[in-house]
N, C-alpha and C. Protein backbone atom coordinates (compact mmCIF):
# COMPACT_ATOMS: atom_id res chain seq x y z
N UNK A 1 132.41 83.32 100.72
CA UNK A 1 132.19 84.57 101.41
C UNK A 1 131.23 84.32 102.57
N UNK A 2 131.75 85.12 103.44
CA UNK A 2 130.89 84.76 104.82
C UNK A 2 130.09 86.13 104.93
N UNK A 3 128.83 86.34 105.10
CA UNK A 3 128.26 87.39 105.85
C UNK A 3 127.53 87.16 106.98
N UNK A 4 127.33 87.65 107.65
CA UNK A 4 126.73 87.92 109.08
C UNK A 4 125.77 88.60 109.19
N UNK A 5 124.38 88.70 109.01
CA UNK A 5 122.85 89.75 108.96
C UNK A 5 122.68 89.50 110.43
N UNK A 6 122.43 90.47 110.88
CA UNK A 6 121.91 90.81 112.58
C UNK A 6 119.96 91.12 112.30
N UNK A 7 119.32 90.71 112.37
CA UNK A 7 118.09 90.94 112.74
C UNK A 7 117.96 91.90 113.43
N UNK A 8 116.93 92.97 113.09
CA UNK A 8 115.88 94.02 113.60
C UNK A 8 116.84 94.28 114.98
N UNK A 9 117.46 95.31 114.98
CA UNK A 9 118.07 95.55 116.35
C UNK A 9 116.99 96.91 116.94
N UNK A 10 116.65 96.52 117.84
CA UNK A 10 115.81 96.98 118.28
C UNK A 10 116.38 98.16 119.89
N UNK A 11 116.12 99.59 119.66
CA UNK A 11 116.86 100.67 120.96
C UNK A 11 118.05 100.61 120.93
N UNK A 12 118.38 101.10 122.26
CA UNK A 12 119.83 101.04 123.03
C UNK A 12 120.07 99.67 123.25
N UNK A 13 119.36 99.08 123.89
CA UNK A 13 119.10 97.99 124.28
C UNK A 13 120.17 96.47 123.49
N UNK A 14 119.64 96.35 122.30
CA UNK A 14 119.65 96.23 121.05
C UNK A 14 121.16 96.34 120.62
N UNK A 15 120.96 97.99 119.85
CA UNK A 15 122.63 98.59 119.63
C UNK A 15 123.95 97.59 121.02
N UNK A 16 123.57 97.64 122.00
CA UNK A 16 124.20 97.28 122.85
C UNK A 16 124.60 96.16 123.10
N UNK A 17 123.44 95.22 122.67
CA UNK A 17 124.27 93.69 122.60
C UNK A 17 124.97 93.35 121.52
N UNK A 18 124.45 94.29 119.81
CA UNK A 18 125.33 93.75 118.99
C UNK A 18 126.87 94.61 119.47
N UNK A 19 127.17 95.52 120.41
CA UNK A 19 128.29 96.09 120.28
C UNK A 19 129.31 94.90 121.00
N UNK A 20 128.93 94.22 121.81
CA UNK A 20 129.29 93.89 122.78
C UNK A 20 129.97 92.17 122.31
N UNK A 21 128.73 91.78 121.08
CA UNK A 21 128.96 90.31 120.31
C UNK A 21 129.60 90.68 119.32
N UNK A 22 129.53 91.48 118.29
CA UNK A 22 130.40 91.30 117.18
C UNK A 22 131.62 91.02 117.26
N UNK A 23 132.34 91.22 118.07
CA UNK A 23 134.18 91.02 118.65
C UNK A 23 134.65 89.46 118.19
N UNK A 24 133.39 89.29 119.66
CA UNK A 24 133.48 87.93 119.29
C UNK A 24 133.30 86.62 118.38
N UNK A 25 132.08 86.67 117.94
CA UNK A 25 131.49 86.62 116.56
C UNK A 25 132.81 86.79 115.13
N UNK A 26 133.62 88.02 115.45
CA UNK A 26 133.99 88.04 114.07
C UNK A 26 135.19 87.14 114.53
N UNK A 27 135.72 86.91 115.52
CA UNK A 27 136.76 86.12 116.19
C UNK A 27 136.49 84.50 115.60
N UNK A 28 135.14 84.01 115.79
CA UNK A 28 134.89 82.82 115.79
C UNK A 28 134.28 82.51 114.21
N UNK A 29 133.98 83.31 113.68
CA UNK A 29 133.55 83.15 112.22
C UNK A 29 134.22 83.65 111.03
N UNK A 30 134.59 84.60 111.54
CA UNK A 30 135.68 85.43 110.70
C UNK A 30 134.97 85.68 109.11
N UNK A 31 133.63 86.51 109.52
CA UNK A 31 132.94 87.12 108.34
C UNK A 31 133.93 88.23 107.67
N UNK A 32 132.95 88.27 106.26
CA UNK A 32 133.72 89.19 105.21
C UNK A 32 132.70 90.00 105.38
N UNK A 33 131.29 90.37 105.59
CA UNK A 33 130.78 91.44 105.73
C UNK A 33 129.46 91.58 106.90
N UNK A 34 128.87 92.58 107.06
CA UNK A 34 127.90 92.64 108.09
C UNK A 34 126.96 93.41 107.70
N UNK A 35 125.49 93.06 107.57
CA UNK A 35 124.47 93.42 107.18
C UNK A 35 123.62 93.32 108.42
N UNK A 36 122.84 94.54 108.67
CA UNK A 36 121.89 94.46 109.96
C UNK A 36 120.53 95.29 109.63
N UNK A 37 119.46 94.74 109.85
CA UNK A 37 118.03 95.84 109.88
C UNK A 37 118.36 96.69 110.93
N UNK A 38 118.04 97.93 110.61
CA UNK A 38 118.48 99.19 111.73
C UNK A 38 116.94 99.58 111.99
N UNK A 39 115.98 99.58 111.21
CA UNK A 39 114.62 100.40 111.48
C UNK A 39 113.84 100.32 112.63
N UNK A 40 114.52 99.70 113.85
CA UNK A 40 113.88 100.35 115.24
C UNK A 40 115.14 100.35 116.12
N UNK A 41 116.08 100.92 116.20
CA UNK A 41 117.27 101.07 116.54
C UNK A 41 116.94 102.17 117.37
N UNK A 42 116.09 103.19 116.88
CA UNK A 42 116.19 104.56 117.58
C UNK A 42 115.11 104.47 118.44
N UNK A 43 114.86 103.92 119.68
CA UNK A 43 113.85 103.51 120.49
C UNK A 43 112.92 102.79 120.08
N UNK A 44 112.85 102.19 119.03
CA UNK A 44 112.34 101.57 118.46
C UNK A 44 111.08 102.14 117.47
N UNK A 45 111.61 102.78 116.80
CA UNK A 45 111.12 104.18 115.93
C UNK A 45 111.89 104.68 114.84
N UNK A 46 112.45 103.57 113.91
CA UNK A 46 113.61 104.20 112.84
C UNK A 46 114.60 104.38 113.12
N UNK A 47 115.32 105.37 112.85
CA UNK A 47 116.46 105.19 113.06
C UNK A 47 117.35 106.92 112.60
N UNK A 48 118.06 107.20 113.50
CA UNK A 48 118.89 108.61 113.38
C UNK A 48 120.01 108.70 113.41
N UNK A 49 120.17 109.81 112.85
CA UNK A 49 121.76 110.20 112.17
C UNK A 49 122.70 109.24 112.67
N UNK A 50 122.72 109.50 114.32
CA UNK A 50 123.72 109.65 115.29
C UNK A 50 123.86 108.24 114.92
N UNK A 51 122.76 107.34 115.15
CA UNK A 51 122.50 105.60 115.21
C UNK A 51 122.91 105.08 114.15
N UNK A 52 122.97 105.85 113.02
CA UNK A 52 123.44 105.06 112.03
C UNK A 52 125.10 105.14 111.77
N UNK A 53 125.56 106.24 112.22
CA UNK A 53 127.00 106.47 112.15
C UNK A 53 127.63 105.56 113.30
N UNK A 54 126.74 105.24 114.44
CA UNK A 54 127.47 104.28 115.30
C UNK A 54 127.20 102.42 114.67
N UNK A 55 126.20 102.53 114.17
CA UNK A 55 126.11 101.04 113.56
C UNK A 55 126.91 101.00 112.94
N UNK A 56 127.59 102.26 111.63
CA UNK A 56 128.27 102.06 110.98
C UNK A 56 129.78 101.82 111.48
N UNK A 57 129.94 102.64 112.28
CA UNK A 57 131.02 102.89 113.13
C UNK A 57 131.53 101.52 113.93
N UNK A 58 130.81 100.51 114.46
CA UNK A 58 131.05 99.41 114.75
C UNK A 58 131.54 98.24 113.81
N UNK A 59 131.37 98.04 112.12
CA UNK A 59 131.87 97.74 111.55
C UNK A 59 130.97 97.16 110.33
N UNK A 60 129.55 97.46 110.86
CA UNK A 60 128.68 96.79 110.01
C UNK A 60 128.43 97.79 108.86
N UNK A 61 128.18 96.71 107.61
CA UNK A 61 128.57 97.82 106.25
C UNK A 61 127.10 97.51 105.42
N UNK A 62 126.20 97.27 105.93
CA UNK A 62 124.99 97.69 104.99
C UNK A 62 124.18 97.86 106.09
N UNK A 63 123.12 98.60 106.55
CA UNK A 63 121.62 98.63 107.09
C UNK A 63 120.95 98.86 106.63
N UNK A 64 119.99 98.21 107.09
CA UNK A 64 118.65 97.54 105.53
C UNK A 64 117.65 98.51 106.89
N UNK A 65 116.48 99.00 106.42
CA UNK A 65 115.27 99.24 107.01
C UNK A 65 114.34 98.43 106.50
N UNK A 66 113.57 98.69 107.15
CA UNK A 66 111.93 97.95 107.01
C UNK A 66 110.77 99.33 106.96
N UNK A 67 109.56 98.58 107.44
CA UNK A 67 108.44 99.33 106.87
C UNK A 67 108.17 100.53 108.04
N UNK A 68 109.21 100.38 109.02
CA UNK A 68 109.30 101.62 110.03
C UNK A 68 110.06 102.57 109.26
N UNK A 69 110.62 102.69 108.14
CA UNK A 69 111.49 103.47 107.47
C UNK A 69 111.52 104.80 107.74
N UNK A 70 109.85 105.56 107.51
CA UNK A 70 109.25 106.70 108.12
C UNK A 70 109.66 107.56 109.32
N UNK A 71 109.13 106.34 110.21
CA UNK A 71 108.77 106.62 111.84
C UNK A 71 109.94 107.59 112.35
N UNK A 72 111.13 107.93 111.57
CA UNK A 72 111.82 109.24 112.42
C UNK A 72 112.14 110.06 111.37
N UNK A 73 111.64 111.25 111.38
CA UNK A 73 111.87 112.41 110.33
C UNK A 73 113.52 112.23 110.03
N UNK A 74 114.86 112.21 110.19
CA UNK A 74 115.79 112.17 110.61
C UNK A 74 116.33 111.47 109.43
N UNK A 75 115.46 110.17 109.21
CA UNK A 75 115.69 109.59 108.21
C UNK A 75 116.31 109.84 106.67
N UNK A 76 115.60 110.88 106.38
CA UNK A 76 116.07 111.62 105.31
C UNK A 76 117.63 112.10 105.10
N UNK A 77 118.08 112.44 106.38
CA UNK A 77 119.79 112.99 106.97
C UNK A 77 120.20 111.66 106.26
N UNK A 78 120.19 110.73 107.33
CA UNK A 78 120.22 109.53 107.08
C UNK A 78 121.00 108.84 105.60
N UNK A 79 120.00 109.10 104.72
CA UNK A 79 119.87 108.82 103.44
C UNK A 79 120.71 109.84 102.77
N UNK A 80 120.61 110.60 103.21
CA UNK A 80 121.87 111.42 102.28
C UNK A 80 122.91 111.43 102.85
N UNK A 81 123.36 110.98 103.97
CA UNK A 81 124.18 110.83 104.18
C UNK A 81 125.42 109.88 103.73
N UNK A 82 124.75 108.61 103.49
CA UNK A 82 125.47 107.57 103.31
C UNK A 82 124.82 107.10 102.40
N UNK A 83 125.14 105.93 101.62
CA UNK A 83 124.40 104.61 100.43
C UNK A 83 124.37 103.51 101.22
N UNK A 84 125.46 103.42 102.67
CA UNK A 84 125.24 102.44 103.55
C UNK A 84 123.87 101.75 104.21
N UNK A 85 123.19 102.83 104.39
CA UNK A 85 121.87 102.64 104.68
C UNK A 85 120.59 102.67 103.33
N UNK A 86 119.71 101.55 103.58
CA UNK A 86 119.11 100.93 102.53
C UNK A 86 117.74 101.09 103.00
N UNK A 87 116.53 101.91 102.30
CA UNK A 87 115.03 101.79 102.26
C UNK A 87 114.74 100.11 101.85
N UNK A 88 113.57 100.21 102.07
CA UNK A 88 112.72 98.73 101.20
C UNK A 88 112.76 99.08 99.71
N UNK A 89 113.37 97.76 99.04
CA UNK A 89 113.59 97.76 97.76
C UNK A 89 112.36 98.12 96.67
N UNK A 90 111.08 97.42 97.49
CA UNK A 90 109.49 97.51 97.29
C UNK A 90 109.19 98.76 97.12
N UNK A 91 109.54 99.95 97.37
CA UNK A 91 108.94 101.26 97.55
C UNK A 91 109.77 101.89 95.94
N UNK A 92 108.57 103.11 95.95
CA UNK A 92 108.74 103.81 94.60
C UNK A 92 109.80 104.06 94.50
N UNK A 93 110.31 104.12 92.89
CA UNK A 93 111.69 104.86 92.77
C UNK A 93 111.46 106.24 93.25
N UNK A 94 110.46 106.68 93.59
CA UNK A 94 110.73 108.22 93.83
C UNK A 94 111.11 108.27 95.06
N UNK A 95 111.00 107.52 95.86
CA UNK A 95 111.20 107.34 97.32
C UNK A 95 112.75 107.89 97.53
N UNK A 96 113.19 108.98 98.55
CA UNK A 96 114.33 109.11 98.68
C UNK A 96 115.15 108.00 99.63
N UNK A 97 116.32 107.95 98.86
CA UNK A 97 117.36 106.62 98.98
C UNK A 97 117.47 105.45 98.17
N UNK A 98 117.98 104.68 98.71
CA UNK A 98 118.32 103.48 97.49
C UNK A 98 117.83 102.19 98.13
N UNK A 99 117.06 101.49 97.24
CA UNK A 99 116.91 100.02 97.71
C UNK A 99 117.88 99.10 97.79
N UNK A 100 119.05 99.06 97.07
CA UNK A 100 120.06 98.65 96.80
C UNK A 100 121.06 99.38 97.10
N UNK A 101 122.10 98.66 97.41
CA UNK A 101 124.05 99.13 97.57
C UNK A 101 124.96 97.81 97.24
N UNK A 102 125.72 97.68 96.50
CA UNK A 102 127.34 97.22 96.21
C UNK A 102 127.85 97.17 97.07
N UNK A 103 128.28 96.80 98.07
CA UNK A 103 129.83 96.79 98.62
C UNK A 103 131.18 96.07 98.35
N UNK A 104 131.52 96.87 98.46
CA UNK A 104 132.95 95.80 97.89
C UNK A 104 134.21 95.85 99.04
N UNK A 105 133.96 94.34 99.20
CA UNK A 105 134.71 93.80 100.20
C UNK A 105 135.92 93.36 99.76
């Protein structure tokens, strides 16, 4: 199994080069899945609704956050929205969302 983790994508900026590489990337490697840190995606401030439906929307099937998890109220949408998107595993179970997700490829 091949996966592909994108590091901390950071803004538009960011969003924009992985849109632009994955094509190619999956052309030349031909991964089975895509895992990316999203938690400064949204100007570099967490991460929102919109941002996560387009990460998702591009093809990548887990986003992991980090300790910016907070930094955009929005977050919460976020989390209920999907299981795609992943808090730090480290934080309380009371914490809303999941440290963990399955995918099945």
């Amino acid at each position: 199994m091949k996966v592909l983790f994108v590091g901390d994508i950071m803004s538009s900026c960011g969003r924009g080069m992985v849109f632009k590489s994955l094509d190619k990337l999956y052309r030349d490697y031909s991964f089975d899945a895509i895992v990316a840190n999203g938690e400064n995606s949204a100007h570099g401030r967490g991460i929102s609704l919109a941002i996560s439906e387009e990460l998702l929307g591009m093809g990548i099937n887990v986003i992991t956050m980090g300790n910016h998890v907070w930094n955009n109220s929005e977050i919460y949408k976020v989390l209920d929205s999907t299981s795609s998107v992943i808090r730090p595993a480290n934080l309380s179970s009371l914490s809303p969302g999941s440290g963990s997700v399955i995918v099945d490829i």
